[in-house]
C-alpha atoms as a PDB file:
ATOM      1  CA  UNK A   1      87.190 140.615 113.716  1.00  0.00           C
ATOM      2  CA  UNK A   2      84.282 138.458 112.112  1.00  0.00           C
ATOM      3  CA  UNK A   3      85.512 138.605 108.755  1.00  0.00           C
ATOM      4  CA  UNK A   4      89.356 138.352 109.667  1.00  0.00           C
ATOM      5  CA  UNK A   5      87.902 134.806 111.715  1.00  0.00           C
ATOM      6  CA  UNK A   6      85.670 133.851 108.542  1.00  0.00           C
ATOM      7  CA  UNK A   7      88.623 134.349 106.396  1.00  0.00           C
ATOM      8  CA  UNK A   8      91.031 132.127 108.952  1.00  0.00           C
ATOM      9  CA  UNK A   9      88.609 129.346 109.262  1.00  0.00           C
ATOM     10  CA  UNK A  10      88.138 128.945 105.253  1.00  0.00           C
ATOM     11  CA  UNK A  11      91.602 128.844 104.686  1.00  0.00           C
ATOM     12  CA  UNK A  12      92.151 125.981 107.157  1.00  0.00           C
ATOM     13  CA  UNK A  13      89.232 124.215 105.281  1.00  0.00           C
ATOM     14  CA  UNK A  14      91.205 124.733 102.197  1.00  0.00           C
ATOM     15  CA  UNK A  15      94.180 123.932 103.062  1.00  0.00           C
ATOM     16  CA  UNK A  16      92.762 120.498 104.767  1.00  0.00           C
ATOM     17  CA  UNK A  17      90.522 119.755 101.471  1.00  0.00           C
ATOM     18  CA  UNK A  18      93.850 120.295  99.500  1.00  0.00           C
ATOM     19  CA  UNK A  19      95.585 117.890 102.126  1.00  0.00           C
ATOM     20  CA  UNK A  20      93.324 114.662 101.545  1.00  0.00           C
ATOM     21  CA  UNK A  21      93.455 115.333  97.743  1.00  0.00           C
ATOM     22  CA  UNK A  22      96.793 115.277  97.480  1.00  0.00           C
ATOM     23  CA  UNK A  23      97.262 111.941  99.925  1.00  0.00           C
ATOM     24  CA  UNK A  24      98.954 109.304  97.476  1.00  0.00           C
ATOM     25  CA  UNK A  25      96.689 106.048  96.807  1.00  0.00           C
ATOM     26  CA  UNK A  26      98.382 102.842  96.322  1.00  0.00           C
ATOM     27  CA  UNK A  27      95.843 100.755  94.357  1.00  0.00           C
ATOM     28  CA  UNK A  28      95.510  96.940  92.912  1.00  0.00           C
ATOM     29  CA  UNK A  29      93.155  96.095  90.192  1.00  0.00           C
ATOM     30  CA  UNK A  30      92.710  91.843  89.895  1.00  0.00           C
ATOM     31  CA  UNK A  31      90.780  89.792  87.690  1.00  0.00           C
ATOM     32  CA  UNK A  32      90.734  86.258  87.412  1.00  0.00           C
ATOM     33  CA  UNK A  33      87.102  84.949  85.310  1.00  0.00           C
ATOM     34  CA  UNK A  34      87.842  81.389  86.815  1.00  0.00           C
ATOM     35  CA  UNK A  35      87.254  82.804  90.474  1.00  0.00           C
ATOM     36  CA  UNK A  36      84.532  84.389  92.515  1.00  0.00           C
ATOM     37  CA  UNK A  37      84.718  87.542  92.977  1.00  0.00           C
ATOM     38  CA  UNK A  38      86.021  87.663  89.358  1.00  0.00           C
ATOM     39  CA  UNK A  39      87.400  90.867  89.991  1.00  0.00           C
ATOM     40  CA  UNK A  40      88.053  93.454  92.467  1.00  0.00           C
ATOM     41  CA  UNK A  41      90.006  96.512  93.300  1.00  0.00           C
ATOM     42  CA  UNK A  42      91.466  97.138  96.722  1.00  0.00           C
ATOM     43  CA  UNK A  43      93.111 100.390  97.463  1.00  0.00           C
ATOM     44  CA  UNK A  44      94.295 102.513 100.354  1.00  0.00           C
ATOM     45  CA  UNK A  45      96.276 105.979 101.624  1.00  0.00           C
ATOM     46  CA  UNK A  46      99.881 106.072 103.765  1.00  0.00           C
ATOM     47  CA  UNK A  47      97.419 105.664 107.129  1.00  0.00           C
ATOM     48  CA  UNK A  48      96.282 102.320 105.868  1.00  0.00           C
ATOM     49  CA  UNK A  49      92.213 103.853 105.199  1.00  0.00           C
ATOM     50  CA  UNK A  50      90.930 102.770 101.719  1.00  0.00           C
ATOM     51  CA  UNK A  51      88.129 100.633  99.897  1.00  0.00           C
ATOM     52  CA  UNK A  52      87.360  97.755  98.512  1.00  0.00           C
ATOM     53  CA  UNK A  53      85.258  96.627  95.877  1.00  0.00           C
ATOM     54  CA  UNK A  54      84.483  93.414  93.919  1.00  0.00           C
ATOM     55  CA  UNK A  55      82.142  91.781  91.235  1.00  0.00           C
ATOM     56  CA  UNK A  56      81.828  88.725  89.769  1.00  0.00           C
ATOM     57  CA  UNK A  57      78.312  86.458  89.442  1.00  0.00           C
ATOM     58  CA  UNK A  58      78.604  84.024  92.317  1.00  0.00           C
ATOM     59  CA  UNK A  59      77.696  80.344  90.995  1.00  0.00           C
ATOM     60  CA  UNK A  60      74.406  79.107  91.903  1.00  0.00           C
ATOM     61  CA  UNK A  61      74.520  76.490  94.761  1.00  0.00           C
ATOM     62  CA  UNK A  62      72.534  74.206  97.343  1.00  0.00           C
ATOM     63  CA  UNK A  63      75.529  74.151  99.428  1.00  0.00           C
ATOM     64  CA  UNK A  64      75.102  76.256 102.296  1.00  0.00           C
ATOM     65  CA  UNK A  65      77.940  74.960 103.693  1.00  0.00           C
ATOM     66  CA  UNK A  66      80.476  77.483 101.360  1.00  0.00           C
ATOM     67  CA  UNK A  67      77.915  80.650 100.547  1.00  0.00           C
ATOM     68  CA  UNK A  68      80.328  82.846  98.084  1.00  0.00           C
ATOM     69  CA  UNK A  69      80.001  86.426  97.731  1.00  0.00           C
ATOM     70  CA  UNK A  70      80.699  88.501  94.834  1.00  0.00           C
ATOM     71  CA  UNK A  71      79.894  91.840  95.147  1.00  0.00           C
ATOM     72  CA  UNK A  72      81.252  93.558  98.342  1.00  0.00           C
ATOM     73  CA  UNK A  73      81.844  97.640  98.715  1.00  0.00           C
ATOM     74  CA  UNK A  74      83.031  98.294 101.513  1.00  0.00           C
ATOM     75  CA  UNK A  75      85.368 100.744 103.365  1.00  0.00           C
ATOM     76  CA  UNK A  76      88.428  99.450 104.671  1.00  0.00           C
ATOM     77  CA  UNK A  77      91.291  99.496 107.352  1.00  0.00           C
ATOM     78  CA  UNK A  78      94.639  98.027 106.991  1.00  0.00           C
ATOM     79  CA  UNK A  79      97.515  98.600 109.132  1.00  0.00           C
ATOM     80  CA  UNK A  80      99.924 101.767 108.986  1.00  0.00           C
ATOM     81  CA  UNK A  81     102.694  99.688 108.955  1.00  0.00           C
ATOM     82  CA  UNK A  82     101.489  97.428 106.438  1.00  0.00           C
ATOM     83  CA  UNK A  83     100.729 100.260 103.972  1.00  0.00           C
ATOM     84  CA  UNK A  84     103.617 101.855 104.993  1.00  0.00           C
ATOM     85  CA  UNK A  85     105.338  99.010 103.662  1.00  0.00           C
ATOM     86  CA  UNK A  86     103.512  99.184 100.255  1.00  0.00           C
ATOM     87  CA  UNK A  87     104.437 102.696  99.484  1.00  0.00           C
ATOM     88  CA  UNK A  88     107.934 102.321 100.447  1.00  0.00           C
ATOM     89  CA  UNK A  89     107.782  99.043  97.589  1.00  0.00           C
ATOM     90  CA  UNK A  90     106.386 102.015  95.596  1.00  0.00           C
ATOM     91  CA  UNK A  91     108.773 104.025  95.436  1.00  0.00           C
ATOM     92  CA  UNK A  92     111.855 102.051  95.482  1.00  0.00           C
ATOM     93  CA  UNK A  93     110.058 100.513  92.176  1.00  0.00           C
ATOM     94  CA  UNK A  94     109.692 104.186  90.894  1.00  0.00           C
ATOM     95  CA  UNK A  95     106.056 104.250  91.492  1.00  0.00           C
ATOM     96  CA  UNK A  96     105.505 100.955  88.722  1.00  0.00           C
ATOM     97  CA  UNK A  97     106.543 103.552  86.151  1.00  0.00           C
ATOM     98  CA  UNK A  98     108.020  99.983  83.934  1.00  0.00           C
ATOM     99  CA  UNK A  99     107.547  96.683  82.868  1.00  0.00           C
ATOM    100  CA  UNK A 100     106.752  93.780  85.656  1.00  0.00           C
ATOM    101  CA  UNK A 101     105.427  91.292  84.116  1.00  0.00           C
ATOM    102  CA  UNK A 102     108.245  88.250  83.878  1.00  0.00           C
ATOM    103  CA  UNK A 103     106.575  86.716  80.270  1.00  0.00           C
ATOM    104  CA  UNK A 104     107.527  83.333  81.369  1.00  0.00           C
ATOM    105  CA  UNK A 105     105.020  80.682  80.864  1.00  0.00           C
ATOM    106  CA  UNK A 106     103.357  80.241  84.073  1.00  0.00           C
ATOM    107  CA  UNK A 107     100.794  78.946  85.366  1.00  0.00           C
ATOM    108  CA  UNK A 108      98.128  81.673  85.403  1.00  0.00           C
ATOM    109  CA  UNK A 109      97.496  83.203  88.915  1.00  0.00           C
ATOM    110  CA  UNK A 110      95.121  86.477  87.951  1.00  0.00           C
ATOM    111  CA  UNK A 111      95.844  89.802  86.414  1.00  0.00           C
ATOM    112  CA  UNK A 112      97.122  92.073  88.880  1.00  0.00           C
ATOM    113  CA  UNK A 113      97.666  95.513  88.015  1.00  0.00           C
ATOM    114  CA  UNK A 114      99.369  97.625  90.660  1.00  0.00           C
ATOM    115  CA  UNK A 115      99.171 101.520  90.300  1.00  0.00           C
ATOM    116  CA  UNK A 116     100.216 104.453  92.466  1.00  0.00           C
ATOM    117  CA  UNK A 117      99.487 108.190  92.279  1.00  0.00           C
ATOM    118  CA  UNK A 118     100.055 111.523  94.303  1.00  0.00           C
ATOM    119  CA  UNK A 119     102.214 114.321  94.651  1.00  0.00           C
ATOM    120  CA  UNK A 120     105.282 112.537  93.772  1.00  0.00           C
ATOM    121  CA  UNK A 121     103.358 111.382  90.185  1.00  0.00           C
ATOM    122  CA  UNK A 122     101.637 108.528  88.769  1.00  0.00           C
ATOM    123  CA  UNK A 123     102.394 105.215  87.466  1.00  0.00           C
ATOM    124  CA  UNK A 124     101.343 101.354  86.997  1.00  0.00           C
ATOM    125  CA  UNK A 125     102.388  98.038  85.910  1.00  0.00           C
ATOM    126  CA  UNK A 126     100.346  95.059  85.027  1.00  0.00           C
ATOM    127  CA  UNK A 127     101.562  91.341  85.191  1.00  0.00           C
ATOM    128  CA  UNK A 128     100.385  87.590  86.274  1.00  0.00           C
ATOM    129  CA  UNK A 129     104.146  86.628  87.646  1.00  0.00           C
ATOM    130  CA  UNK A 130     106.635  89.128  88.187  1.00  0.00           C
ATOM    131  CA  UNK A 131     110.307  88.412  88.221  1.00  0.00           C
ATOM    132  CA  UNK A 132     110.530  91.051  90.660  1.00  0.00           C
ATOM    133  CA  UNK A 133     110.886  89.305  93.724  1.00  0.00           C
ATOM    134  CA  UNK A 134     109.398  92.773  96.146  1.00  0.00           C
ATOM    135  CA  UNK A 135     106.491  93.168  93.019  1.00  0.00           C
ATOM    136  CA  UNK A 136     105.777  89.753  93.362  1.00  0.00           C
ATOM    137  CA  UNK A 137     105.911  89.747  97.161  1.00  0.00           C
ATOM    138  CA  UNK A 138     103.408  92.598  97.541  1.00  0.00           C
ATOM    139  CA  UNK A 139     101.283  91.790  94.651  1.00  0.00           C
ATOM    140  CA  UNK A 140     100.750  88.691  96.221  1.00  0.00           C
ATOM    141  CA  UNK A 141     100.267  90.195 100.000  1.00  0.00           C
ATOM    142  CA  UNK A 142      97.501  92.683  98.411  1.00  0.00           C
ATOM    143  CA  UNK A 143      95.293  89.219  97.237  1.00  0.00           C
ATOM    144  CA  UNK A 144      95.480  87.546 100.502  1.00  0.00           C
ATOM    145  CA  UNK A 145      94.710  91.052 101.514  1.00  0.00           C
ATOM    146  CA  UNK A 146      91.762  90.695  99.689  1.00  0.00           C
ATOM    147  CA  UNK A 147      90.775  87.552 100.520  1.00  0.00           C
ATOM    148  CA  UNK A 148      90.499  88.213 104.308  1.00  0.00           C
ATOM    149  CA  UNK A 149      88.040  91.515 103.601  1.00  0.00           C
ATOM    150  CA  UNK A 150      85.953  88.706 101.284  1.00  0.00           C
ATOM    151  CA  UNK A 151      86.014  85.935 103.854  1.00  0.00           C
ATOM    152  CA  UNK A 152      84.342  88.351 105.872  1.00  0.00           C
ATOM    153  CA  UNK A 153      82.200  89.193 103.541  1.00  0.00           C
ATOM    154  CA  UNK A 154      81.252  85.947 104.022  1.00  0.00           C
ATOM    155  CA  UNK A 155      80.628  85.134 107.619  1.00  0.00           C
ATOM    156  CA  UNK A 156      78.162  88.301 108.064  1.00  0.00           C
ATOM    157  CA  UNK A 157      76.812  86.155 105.561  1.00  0.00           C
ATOM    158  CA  UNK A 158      76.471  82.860 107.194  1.00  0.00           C
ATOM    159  CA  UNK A 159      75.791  84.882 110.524  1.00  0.00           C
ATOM    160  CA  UNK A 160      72.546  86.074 108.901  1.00  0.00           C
ATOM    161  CA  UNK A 161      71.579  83.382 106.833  1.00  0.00           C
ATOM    162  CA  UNK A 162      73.638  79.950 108.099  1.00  0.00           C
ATOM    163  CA  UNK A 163      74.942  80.244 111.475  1.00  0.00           C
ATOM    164  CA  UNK A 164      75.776  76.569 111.530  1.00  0.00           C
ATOM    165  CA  UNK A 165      78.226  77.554 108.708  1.00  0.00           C
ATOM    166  CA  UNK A 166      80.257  79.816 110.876  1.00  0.00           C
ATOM    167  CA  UNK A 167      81.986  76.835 112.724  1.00  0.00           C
ATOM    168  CA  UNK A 168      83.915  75.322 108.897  1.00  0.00           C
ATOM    169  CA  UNK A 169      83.944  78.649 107.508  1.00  0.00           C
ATOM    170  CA  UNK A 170      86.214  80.566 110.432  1.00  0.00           C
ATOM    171  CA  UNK A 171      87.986  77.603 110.759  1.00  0.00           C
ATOM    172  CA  UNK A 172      89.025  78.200 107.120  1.00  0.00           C
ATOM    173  CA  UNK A 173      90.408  81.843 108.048  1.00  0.00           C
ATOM    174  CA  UNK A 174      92.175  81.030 110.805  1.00  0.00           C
ATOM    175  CA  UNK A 175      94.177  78.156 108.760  1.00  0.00           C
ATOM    176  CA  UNK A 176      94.359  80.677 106.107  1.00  0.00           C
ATOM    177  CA  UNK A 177      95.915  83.387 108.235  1.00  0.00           C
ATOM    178  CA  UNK A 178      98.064  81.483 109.611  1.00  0.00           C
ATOM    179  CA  UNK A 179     100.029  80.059 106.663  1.00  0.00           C
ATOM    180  CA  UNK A 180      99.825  83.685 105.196  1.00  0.00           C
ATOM    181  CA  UNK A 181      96.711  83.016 102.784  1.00  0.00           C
ATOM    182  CA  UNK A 182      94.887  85.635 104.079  1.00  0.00           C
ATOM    183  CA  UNK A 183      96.689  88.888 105.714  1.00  0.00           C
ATOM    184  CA  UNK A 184      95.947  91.728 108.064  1.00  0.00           C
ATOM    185  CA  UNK A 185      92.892  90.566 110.064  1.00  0.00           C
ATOM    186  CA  UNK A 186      92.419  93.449 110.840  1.00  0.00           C
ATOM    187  CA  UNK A 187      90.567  94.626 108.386  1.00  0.00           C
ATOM    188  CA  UNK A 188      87.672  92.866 109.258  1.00  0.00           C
ATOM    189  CA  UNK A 189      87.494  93.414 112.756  1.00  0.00           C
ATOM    190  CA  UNK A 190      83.987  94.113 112.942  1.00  0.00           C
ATOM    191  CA  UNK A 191      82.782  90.726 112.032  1.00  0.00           C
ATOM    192  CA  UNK A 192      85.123  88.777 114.488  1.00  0.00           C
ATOM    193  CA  UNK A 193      84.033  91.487 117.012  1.00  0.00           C
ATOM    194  CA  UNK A 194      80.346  90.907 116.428  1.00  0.00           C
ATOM    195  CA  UNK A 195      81.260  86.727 116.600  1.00  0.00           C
ATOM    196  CA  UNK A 196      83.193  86.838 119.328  1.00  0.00           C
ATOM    197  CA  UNK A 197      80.734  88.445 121.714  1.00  0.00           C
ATOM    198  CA  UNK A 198      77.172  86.826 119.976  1.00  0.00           C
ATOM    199  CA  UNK A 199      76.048  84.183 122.419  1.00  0.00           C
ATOM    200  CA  UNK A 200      73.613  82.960 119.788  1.00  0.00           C
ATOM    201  CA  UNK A 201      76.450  81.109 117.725  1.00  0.00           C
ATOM    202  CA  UNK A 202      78.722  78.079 118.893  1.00  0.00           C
ATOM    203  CA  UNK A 203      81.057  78.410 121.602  1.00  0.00           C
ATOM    204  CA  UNK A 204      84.137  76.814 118.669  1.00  0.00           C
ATOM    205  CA  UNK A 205      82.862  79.930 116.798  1.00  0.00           C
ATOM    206  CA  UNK A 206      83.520  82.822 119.754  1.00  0.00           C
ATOM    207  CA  UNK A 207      86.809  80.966 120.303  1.00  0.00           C
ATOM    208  CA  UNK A 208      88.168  81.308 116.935  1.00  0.00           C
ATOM    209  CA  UNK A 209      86.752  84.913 116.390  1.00  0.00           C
ATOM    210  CA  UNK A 210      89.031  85.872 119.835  1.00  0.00           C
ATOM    211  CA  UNK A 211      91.894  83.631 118.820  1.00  0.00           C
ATOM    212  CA  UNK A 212      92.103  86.047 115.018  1.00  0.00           C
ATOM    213  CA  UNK A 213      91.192  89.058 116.903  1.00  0.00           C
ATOM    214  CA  UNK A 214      94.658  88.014 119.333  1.00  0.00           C
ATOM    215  CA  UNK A 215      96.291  88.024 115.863  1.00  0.00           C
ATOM    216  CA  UNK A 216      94.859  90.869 114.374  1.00  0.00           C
ATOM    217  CA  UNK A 217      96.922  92.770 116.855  1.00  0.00           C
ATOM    218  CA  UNK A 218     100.035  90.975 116.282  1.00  0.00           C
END
């Protein structure tokens, strides 16, 4: 019976290895050189688990007030239903297998490159300003995306090194989540989790922290 088990249990760990291979991956690649981070790359599978990274040189500055970050690598949670929504954009667009840039002179916004690949195949586009009002839409979603897993970056930041610089800074997310600057909150729950509860920073800040954490579930 030993070998009949040994031969069971390593095809389940085969077939389970072939499983998260084969998981599509929804990625965005952005690069702006007039922003810090100057570039990052955000990217995620159908149950909303993914990474981020970013680089950039972060300016020099006396002003603890707004610390930037550049460099973050971090794993990352976004909502099912949120990346749910980005691979059905996916496919309706035939996985970015064509052109989406608009070539209209506009004002530039970033190079966003939006890529897919799995089972189903491979693609990518590349554009500042799409025409394509759902390629726009979810380009654009991905960066605020992005900005809420940097703004976190940011407040373990000031929590280690400025707590005084919570109170401006969180006030800045929460006006930036709610006029859809920054999206799913969710993604850095660990921070607000870690503010909310830390008697050692202002009362404004543990308020604010619970008040995105209430929309994080939303």
């Amino acid at each position: 019976m030993k070998p009949l088990l040994f031969a069971l249990a390593f095809a389940t760990l085969t077939l389970s290895a072939h499983g998260v291979e084969s998981d599509p991956v929804l990625r965005i690649d952005f690069s702006n050189p007039g922003l810090t981070p100057s570039s990052w790359t955000l990217e995620f599978r159908p149950d909303g688990s993914g990474h981020f990274r970013s680089q950039g040189n972060a300016p020099p500055t006396d002003d603890h007030r707004h610390m930037e970050v550049a460099n973050v690598d971090r794993a990352i949670q976004v909502s099912p239903k949120f990346a749910a929504h980005a691979f059905q954009v996916a496919q309706h667009k035939k996985y970015f297998q064509s052109d989406c840039e608009s070539h209209l002179k506009v004002a530039f916004q970033g190079t966003k490159k939006l890529s897919y690949s799995g089972p189903k195949g491979e693609g990518s586009c590349e554009f500042n300003y799409s025409r394509d009002g759902e390629i726009q839409e979810l380009g654009d979603s991905l960066v605020a995306v992005a900005t809420t897993i940097v703004e976190g970056a940011r407040l373990e930041k000031l929590l280690q090194h400025d707590p005084l610089g919570l109170d401006k800074e969180i006030q800045t997310v929460q006006e930036a989540a709610g006029d859809g600057r920054a999206q799913q909150i969710c993604s850095i729950r660990d921070i607000l989790e870690r503010l909310s509860d830390d008697p050692a920073v202002l009362e404004r800040v543990r308020k604010r922290a619970k008040a995105l954490l209430a929309h994080a579930e939303q």
